[in-house]
N, C-alpha and C. Protein backbone atom coordinates (compact mmCIF):
# COMPACT_ATOMS: atom_id res chain seq x y z
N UNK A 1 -12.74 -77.34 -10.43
CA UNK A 1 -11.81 -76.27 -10.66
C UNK A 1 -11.40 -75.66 -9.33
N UNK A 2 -10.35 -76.54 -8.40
CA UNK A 2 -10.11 -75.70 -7.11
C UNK A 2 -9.40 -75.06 -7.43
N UNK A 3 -8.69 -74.63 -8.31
CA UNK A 3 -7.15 -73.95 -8.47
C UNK A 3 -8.35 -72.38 -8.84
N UNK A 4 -9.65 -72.43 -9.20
CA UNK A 4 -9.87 -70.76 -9.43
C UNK A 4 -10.28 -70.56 -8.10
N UNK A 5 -9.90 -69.39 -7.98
CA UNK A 5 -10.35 -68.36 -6.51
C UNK A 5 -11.45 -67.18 -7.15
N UNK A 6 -12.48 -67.50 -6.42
CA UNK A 6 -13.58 -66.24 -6.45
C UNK A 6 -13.29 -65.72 -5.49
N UNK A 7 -13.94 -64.62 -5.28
CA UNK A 7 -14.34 -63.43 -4.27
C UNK A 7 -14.72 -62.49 -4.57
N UNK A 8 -15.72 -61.60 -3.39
CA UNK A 8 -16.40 -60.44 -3.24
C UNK A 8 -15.91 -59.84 -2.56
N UNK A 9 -15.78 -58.61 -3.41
CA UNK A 9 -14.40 -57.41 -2.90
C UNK A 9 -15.31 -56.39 -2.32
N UNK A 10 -14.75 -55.57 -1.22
CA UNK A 10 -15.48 -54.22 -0.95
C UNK A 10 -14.70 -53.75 -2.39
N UNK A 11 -15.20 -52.35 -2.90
CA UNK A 11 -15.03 -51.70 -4.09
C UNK A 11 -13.48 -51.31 -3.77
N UNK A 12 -12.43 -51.64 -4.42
CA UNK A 12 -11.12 -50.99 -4.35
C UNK A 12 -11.07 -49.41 -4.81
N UNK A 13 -10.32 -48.98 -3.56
CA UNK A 13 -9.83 -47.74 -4.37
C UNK A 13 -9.32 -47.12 -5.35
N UNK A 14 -9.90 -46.22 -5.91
CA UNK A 14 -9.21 -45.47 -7.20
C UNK A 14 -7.84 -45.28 -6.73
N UNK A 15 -7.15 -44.99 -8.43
CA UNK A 15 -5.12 -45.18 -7.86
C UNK A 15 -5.22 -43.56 -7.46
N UNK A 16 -6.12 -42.53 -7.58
CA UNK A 16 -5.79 -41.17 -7.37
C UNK A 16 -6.27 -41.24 -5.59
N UNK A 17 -6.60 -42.16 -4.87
CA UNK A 17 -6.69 -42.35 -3.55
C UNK A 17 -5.91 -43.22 -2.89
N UNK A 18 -5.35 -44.43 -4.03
CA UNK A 18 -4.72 -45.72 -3.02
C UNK A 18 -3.25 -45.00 -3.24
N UNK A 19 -2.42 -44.37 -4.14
CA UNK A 19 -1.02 -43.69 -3.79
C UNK A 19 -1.14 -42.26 -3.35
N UNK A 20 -0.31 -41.78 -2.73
CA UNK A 20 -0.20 -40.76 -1.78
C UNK A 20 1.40 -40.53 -1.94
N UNK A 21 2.09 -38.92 -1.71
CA UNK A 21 2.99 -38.57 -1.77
C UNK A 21 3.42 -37.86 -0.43
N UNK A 22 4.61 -38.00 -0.07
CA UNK A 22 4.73 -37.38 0.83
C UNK A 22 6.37 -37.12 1.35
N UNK A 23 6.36 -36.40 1.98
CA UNK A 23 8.08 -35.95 2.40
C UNK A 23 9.00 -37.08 3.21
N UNK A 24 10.19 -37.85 2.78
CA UNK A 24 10.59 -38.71 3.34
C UNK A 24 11.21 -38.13 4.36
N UNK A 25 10.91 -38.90 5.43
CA UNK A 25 12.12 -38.62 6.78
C UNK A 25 12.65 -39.54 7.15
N UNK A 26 13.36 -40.34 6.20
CA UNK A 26 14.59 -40.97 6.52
C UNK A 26 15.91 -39.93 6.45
N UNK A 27 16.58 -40.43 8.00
CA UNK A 27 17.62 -39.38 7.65
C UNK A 27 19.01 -39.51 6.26
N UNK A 28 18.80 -40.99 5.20
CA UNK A 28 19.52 -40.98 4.60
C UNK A 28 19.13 -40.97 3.63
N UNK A 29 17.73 -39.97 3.75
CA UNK A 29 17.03 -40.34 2.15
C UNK A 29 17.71 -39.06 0.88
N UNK A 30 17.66 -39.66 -0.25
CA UNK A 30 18.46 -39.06 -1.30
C UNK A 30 17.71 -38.11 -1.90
N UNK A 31 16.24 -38.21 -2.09
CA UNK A 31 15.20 -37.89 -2.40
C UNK A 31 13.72 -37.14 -1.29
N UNK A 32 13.86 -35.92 -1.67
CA UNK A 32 12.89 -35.32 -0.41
C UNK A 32 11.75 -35.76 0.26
N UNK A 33 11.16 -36.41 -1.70
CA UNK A 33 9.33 -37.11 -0.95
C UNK A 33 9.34 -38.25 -2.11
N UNK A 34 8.40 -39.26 -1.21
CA UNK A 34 8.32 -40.30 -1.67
C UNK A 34 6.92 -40.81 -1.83
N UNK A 35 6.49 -41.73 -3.02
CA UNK A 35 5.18 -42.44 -3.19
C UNK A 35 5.12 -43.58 -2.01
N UNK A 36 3.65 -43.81 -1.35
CA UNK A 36 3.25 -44.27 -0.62
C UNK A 36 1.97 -44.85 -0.83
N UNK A 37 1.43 -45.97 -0.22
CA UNK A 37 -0.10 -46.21 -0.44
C UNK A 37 -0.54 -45.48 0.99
N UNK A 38 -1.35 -45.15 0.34
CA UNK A 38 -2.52 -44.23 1.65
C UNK A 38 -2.83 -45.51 2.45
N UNK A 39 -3.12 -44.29 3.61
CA UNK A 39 -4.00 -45.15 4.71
C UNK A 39 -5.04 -45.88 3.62
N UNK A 40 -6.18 -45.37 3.14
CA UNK A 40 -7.35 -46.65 2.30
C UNK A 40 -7.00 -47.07 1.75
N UNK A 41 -5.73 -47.23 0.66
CA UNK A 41 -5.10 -48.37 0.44
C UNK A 41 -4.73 -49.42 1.30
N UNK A 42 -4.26 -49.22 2.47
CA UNK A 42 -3.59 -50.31 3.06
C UNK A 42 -4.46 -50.91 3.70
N UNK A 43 -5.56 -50.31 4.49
CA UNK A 43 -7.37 -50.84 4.67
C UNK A 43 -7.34 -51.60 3.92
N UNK A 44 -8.29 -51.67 2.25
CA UNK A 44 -8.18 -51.81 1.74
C UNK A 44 -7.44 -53.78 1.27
N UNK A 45 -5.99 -53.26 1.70
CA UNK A 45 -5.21 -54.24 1.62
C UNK A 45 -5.39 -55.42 2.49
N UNK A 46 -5.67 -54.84 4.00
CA UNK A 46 -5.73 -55.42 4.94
C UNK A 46 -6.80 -56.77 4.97
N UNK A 47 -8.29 -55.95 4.28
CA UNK A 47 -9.35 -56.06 4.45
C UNK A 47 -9.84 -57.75 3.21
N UNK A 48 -8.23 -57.13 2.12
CA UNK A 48 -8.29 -58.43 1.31
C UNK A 48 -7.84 -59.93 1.60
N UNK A 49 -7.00 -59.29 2.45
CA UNK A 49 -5.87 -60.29 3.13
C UNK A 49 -6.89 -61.00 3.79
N UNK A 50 -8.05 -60.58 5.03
CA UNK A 50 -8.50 -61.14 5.62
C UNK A 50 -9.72 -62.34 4.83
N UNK A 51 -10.03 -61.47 4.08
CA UNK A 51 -11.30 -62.05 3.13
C UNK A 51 -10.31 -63.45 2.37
N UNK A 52 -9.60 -63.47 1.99
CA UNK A 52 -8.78 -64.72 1.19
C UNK A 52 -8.22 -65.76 2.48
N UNK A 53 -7.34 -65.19 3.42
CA UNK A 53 -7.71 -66.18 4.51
C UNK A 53 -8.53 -67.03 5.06
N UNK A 54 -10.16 -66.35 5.30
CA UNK A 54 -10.88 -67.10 5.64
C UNK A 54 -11.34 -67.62 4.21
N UNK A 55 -11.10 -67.48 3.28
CA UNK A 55 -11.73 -68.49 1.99
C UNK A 55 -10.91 -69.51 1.72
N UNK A 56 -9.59 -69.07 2.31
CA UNK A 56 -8.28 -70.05 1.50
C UNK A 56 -8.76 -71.46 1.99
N UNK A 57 -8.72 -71.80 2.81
CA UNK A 57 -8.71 -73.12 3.38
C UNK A 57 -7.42 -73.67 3.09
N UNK A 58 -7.17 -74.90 2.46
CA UNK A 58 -5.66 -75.64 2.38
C UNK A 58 -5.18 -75.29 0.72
N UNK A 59 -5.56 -74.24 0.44
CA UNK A 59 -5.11 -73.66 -1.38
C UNK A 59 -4.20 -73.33 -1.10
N UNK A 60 -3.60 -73.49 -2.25
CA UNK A 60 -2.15 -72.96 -2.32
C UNK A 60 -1.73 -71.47 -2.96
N UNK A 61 -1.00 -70.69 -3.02
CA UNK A 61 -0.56 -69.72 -3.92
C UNK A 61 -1.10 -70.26 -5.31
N UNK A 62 -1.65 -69.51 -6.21
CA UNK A 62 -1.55 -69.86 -7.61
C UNK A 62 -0.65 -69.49 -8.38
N UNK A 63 0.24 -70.38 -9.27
CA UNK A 63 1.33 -70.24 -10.04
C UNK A 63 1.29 -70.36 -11.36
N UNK A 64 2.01 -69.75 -12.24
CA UNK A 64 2.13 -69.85 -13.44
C UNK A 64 0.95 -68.76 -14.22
N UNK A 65 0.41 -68.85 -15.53
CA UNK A 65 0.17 -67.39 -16.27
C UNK A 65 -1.28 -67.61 -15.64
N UNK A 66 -1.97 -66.56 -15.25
CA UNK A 66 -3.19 -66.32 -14.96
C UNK A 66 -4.04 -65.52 -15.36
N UNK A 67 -5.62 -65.97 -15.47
CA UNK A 67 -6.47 -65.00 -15.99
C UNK A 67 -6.92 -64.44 -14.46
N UNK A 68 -7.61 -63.16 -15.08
CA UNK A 68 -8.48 -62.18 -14.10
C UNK A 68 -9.60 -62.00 -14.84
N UNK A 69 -11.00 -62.14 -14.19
CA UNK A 69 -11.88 -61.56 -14.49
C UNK A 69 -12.61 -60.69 -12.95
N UNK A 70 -13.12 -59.73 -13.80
CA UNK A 70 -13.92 -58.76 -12.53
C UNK A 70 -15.32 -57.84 -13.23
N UNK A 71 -15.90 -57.50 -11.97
CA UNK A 71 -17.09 -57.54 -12.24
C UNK A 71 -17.36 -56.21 -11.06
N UNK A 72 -17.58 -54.80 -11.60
CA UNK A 72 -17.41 -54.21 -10.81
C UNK A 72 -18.88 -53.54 -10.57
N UNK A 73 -19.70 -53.64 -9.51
CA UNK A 73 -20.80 -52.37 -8.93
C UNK A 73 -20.28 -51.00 -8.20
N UNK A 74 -20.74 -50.31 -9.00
CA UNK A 74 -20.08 -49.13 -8.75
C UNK A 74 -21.70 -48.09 -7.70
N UNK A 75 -21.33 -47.12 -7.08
CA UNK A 75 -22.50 -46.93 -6.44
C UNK A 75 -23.06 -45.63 -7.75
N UNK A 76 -22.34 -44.93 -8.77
CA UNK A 76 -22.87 -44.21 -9.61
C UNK A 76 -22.40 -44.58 -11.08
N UNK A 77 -23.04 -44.22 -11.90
CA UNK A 77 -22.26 -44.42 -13.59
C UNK A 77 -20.94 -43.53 -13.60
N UNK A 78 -20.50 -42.52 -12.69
CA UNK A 78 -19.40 -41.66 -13.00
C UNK A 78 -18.02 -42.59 -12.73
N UNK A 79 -18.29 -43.61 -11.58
CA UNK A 79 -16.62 -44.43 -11.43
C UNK A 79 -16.07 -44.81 -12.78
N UNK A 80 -14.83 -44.98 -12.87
CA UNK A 80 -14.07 -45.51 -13.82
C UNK A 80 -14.04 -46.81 -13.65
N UNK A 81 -13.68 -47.76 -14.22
CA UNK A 81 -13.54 -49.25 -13.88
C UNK A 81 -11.98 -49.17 -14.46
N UNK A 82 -11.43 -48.25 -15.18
CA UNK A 82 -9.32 -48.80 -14.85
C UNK A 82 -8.91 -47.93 -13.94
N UNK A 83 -9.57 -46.94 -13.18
CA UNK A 83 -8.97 -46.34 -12.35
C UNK A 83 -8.57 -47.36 -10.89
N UNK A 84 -9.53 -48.51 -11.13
CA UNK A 84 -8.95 -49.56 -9.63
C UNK A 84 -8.79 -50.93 -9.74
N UNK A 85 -8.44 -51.08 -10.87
CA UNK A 85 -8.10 -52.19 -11.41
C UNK A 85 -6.47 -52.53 -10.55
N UNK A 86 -5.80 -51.77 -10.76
CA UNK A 86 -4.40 -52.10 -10.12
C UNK A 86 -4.54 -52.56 -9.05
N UNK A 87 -5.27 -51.49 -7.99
CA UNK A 87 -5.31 -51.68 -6.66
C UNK A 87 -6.10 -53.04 -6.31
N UNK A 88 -7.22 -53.39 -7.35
CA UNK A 88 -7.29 -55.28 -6.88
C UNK A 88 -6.46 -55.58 -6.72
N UNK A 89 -5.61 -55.54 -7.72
CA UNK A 89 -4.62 -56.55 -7.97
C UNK A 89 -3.45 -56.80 -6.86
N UNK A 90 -2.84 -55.76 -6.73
CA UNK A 90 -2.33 -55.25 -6.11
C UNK A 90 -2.77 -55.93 -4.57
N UNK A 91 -3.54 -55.50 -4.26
CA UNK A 91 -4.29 -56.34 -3.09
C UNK A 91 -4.55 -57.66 -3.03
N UNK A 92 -4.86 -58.28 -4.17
CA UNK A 92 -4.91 -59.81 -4.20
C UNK A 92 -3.14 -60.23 -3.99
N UNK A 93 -2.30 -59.21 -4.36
CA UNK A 93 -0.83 -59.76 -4.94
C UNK A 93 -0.49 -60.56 -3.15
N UNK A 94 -1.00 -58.88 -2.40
CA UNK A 94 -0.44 -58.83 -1.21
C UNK A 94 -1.17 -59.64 -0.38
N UNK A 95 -2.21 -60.09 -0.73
CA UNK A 95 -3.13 -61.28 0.43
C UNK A 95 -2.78 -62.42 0.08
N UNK A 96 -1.83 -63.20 -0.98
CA UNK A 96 -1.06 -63.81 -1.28
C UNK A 96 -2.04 -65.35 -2.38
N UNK A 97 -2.92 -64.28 -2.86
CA UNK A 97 -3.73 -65.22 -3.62
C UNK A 97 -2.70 -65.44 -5.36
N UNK A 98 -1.82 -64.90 -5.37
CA UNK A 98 -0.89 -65.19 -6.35
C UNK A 98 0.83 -64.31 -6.01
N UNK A 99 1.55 -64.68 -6.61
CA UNK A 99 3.00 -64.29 -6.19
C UNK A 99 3.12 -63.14 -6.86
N UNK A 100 2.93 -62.43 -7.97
CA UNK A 100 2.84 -61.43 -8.27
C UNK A 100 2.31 -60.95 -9.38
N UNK A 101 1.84 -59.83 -9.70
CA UNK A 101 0.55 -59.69 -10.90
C UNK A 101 0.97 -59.73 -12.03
N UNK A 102 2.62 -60.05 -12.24
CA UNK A 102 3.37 -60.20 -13.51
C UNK A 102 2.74 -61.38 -14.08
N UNK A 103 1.72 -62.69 -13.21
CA UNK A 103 1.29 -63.54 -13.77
C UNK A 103 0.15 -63.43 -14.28
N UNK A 104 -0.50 -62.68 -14.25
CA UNK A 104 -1.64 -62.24 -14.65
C UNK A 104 -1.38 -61.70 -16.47
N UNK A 105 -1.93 -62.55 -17.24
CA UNK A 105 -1.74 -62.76 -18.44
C UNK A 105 -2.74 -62.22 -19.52
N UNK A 106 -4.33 -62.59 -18.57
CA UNK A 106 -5.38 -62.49 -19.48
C UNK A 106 -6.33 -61.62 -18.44
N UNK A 107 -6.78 -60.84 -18.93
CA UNK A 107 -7.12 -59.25 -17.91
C UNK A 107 -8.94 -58.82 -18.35
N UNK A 108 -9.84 -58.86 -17.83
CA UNK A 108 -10.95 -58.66 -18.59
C UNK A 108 -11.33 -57.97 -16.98
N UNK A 109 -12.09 -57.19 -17.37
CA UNK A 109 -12.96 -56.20 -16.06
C UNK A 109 -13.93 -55.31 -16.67
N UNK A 110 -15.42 -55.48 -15.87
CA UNK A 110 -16.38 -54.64 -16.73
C UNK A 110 -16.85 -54.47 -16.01
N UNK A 111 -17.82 -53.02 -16.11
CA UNK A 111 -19.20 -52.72 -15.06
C UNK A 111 -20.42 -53.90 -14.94
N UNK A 112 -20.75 -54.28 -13.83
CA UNK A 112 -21.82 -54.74 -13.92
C UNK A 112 -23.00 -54.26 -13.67
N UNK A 113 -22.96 -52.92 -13.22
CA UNK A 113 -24.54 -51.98 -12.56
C UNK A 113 -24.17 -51.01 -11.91
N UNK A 114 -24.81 -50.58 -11.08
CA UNK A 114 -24.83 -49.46 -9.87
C UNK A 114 -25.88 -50.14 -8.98
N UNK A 115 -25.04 -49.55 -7.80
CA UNK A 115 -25.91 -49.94 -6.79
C UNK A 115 -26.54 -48.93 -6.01
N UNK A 116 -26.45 -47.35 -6.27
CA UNK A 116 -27.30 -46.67 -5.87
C UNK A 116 -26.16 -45.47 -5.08
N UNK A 117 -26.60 -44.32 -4.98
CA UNK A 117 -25.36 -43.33 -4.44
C UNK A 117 -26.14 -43.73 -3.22
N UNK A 118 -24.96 -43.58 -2.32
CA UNK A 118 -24.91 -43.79 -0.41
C UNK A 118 -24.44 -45.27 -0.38
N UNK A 119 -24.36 -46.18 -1.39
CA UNK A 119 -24.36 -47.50 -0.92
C UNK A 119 -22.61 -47.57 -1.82
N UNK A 120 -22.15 -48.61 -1.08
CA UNK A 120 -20.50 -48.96 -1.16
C UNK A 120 -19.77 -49.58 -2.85
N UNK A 121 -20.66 -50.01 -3.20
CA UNK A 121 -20.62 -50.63 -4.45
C UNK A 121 -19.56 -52.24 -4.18
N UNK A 122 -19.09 -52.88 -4.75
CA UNK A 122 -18.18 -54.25 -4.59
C UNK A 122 -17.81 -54.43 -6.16
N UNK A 123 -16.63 -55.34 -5.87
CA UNK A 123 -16.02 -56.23 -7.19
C UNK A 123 -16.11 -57.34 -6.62
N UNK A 124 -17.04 -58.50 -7.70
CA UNK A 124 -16.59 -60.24 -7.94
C UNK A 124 -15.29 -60.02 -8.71
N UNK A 125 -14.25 -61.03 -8.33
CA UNK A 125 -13.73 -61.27 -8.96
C UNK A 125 -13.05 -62.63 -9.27
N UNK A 126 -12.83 -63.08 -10.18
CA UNK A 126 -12.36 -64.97 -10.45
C UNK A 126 -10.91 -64.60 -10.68
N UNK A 127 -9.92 -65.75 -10.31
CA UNK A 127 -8.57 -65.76 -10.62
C UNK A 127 -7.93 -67.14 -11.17
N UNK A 128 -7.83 -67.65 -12.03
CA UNK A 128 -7.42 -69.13 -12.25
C UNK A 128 -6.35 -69.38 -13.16
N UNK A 129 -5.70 -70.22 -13.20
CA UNK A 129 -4.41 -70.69 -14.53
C UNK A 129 -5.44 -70.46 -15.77
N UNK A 130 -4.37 -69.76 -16.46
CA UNK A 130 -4.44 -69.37 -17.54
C UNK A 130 -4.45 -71.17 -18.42
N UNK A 131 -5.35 -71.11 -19.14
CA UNK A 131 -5.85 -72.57 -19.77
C UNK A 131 -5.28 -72.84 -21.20
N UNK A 132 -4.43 -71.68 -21.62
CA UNK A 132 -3.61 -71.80 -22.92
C UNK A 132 -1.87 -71.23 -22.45
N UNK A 133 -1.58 -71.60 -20.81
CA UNK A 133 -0.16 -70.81 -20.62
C UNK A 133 0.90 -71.40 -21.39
N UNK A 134 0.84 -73.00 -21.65
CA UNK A 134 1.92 -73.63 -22.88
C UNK A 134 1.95 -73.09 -24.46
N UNK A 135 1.08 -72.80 -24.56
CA UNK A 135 1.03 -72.97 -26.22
C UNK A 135 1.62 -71.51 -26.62
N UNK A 136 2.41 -71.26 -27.79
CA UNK A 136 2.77 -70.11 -28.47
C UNK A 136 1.76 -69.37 -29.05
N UNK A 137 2.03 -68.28 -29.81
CA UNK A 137 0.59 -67.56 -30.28
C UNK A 137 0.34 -68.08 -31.56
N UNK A 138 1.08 -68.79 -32.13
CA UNK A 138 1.11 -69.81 -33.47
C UNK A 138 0.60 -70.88 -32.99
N UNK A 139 0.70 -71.64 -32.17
CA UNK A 139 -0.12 -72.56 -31.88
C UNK A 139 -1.46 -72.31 -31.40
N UNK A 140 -1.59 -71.68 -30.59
CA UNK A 140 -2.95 -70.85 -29.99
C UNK A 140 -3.92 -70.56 -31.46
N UNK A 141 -3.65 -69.65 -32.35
CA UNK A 141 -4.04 -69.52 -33.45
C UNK A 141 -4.60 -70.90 -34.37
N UNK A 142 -3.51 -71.89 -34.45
CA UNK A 142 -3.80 -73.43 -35.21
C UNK A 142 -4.83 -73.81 -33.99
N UNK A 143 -5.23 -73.48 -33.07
CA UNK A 143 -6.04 -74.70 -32.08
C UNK A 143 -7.27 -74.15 -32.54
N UNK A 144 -7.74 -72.77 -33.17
CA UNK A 144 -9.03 -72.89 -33.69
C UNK A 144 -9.78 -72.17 -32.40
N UNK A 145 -9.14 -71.53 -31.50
CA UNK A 145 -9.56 -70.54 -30.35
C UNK A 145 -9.56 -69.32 -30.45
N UNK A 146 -8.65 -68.92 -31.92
CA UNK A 146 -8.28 -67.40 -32.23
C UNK A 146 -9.71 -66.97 -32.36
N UNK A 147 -10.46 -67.23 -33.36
CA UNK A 147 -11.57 -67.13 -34.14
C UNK A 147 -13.07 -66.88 -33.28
């Protein structure tokens, strides 16, 4: 299965840290302030980009409908696990481990533990072709996979 991509994520930021608002100073802007990813977002971003580089080797972009699975250590029970779900993604979009998260079809993400307050926590996460992207939901259903 080369077409799935694993990886071990530093913990992505929550979306109430990875967007940021702020006053545009473009002098032709129409609109006073504008959404932005924060500085730890773009860390963050950076930090994914590098991690898929050195894993990529000669892989290609992955195309067509895709699953996600993730697997998140959080350093306390209080994190959310959909508060940074985007920002994987989002980050995988931009390290160019897929063309954009519109392909992302089949979505599963769960806690896996804590790793202790003071310590960083991480996401595993798998990315691969979706293994039913041909079939309709009538056919999907007749193949005896609904169930």
């Amino acid at each position: 299965m080369s077409d799935v991509v694993r990886l071990e994520l530093p913990l992505p930021p929550s979306m109430n840290v990875y967007w940021r608002r702020g006053p545009n100073r473009s002098p032709k802007a129409k609109f006073p302030v504008v959404t932005h990813i924060s500085a730890a977002g773009r860390q963050f971003r950076r930090h994914v980009k590098m991690l898929w580089q050195a894993r990529r080797g000669g892989r290609r972009q992955l195309t067509g409908p895709l699953y996600v699975l993730g697997a998140f250590w959080f350093p306390t029970l209080a994190s959310d696990v959909d508060n940074r779900i985007k920002s994987a993604l989002d980050a995988l979009e931009h390290a160019g481990v897929f063309k954009n998260d519109r392909q992302v079809a089949d979505l599963t993400f769960f806690r896996a533990g804590t790793v202790g307050r003071g310590n960083e926590g991480s996401l595993l996460i798998e990315v691969g072709p979706l293994e039913w992207k041909n079939l309709t939901v009538e056919e999907f259903k007749k193949s005896g996979a609904w169930e």
